[in-house]
C-alpha atoms as a PDB file:
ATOM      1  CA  UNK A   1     -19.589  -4.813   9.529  1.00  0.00           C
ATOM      2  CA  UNK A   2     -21.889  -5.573  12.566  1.00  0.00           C
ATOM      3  CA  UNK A   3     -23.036  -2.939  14.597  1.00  0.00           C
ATOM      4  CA  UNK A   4     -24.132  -3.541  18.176  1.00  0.00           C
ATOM      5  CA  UNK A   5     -25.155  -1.489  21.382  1.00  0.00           C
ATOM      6  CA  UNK A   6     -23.525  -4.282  23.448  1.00  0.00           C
ATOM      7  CA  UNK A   7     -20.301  -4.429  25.111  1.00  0.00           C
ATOM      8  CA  UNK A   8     -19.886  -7.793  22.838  1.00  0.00           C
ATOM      9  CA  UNK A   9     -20.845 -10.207  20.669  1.00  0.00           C
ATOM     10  CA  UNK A  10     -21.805 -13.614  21.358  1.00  0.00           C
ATOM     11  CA  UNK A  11     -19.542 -16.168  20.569  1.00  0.00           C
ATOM     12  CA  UNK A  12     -16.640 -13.800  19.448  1.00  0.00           C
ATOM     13  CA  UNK A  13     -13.385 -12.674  20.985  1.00  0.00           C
ATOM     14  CA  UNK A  14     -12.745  -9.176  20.915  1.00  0.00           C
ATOM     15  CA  UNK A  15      -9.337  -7.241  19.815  1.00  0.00           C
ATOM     16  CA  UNK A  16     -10.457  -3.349  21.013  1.00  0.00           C
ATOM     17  CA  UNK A  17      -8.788  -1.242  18.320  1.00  0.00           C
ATOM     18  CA  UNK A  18     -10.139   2.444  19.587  1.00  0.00           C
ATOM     19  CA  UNK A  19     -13.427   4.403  19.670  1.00  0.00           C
ATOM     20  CA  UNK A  20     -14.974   5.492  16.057  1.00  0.00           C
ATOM     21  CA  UNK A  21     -16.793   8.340  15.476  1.00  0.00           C
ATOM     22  CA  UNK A  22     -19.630   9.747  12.830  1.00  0.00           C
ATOM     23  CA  UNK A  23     -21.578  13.337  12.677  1.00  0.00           C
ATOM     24  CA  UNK A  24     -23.673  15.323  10.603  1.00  0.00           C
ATOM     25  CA  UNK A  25     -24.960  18.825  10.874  1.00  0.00           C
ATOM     26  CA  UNK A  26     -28.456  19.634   9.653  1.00  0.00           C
ATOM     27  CA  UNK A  27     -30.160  22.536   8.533  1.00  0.00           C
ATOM     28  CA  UNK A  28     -34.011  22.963   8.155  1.00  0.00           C
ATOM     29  CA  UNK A  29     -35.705  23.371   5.028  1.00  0.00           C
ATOM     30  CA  UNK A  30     -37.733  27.012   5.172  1.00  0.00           C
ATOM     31  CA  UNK A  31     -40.236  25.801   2.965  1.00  0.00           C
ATOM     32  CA  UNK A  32     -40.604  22.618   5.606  1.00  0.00           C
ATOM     33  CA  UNK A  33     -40.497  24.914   8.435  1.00  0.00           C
ATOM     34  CA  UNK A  34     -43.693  26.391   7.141  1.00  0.00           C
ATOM     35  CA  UNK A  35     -45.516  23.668   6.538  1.00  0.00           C
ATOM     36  CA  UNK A  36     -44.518  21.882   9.517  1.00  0.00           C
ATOM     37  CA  UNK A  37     -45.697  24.825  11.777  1.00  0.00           C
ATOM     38  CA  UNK A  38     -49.111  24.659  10.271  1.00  0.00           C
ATOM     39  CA  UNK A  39     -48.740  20.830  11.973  1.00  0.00           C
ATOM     40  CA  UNK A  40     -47.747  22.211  15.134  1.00  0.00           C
ATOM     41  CA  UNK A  41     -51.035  24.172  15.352  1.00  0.00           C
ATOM     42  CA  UNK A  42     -53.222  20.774  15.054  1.00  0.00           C
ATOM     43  CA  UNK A  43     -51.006  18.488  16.165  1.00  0.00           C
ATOM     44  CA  UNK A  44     -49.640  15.502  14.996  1.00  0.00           C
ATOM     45  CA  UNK A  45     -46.388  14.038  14.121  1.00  0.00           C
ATOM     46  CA  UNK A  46     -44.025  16.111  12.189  1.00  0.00           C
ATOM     47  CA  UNK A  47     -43.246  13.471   9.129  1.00  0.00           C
ATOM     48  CA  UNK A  48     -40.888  16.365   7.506  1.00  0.00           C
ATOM     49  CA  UNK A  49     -38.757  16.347  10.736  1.00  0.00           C
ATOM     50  CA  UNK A  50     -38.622  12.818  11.232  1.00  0.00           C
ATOM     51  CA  UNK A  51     -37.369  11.969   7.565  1.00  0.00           C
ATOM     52  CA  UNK A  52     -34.783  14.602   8.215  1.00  0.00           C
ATOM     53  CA  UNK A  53     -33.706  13.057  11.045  1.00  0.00           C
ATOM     54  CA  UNK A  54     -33.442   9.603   9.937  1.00  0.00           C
ATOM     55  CA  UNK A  55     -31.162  10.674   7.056  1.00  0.00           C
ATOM     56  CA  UNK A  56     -28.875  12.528   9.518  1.00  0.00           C
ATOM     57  CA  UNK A  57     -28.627   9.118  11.680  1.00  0.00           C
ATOM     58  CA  UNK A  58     -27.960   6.909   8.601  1.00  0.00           C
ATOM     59  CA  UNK A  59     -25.090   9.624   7.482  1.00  0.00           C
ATOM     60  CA  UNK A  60     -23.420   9.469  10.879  1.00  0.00           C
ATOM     61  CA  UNK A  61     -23.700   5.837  11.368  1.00  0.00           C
ATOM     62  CA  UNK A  62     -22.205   5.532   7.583  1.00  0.00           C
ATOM     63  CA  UNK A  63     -19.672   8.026   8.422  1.00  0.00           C
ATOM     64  CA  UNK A  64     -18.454   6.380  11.778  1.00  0.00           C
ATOM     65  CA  UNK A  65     -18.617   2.746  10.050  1.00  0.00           C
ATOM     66  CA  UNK A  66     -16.037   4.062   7.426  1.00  0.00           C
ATOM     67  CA  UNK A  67     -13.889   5.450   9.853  1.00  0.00           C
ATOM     68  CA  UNK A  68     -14.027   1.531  11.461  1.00  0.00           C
ATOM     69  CA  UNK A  69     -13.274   0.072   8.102  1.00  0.00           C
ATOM     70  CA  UNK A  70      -9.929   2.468   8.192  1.00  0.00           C
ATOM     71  CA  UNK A  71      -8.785   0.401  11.304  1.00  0.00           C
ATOM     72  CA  UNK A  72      -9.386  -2.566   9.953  1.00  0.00           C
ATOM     73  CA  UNK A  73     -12.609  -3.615  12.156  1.00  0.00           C
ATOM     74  CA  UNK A  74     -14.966  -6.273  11.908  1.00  0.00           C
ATOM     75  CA  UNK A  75     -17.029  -4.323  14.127  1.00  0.00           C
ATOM     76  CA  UNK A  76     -18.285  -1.903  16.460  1.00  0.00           C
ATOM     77  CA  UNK A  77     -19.438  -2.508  19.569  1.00  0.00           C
ATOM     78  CA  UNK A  78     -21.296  -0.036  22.380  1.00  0.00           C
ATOM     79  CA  UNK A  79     -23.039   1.993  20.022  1.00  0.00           C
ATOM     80  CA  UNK A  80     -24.480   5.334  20.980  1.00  0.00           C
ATOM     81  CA  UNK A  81     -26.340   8.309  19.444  1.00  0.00           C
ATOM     82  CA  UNK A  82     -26.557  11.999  20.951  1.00  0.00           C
ATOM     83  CA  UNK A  83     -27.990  15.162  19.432  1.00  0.00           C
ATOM     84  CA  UNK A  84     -27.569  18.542  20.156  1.00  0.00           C
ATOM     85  CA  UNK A  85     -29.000  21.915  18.910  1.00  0.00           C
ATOM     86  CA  UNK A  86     -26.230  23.646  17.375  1.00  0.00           C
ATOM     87  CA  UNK A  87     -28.180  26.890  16.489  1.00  0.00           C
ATOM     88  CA  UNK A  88     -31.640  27.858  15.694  1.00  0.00           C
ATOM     89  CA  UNK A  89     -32.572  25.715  12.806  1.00  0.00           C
ATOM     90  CA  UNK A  90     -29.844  23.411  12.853  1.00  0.00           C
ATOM     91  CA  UNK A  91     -28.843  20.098  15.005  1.00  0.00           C
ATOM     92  CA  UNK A  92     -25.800  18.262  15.223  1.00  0.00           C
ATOM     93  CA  UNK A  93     -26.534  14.043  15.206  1.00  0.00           C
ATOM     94  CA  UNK A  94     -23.470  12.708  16.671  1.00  0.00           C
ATOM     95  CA  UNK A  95     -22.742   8.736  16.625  1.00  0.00           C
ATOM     96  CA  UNK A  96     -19.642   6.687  18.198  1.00  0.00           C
ATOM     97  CA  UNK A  97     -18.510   3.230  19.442  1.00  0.00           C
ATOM     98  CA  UNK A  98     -15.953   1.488  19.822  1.00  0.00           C
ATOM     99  CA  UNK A  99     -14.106  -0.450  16.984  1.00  0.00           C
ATOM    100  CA  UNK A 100     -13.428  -3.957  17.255  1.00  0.00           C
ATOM    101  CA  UNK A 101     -11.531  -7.110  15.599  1.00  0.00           C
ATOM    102  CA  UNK A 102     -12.197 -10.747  15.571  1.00  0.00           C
ATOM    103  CA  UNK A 103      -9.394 -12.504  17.310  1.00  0.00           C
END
């Protein structure tokens, strides 16, 4: 499956077969919150937070690519990320595109 942020890719032509979508909600860890406030008080990057994030990306992106492969795409183009806070503690990652076959 390639994934692109591009409204194509070079060298293909492109049957549009609908947008795809992936999300994950995720919770903070209390234990992590701790340790990560002690952080905020000298500064520095938040490792904990970052890691946490990452993993919520990779889970959307594998959730929207499955979705894909249940059209029958060789790939999805116009990628896009968002985020929102959903409640304290907790943030949505939300990824979609649009699904795409070779002609």
């Amino acid at each position: 499956m390639i994934l692109v942020n591009t409204d194509y890719i070079p060298g293909k032509e492109l049957e549009v077969l609908g947008i795809v979508t992936g999300s994950t909600i995720q919770t903070r860890h209390v234990g992590k919150d701790i340790t990560q406030a002690f952080k905020h008080l000298v500064g520095g990057e938040l490792k904990e937070y970052n890691e946490m994030m990452d993993s919520a990306r990779a889970l959307a992106t594998k959730r929207m690519t499955e979705s894909a492969k249940e059209l029958g795409a060789d790939a999805i183009i116009n990628i896009r990320y968002s985020s929102a806070s959903i409640m304290q503690g907790a943030a949505e990652i939300m990824v979609y595109g649009t699904a795409v076959k070779f002609k």
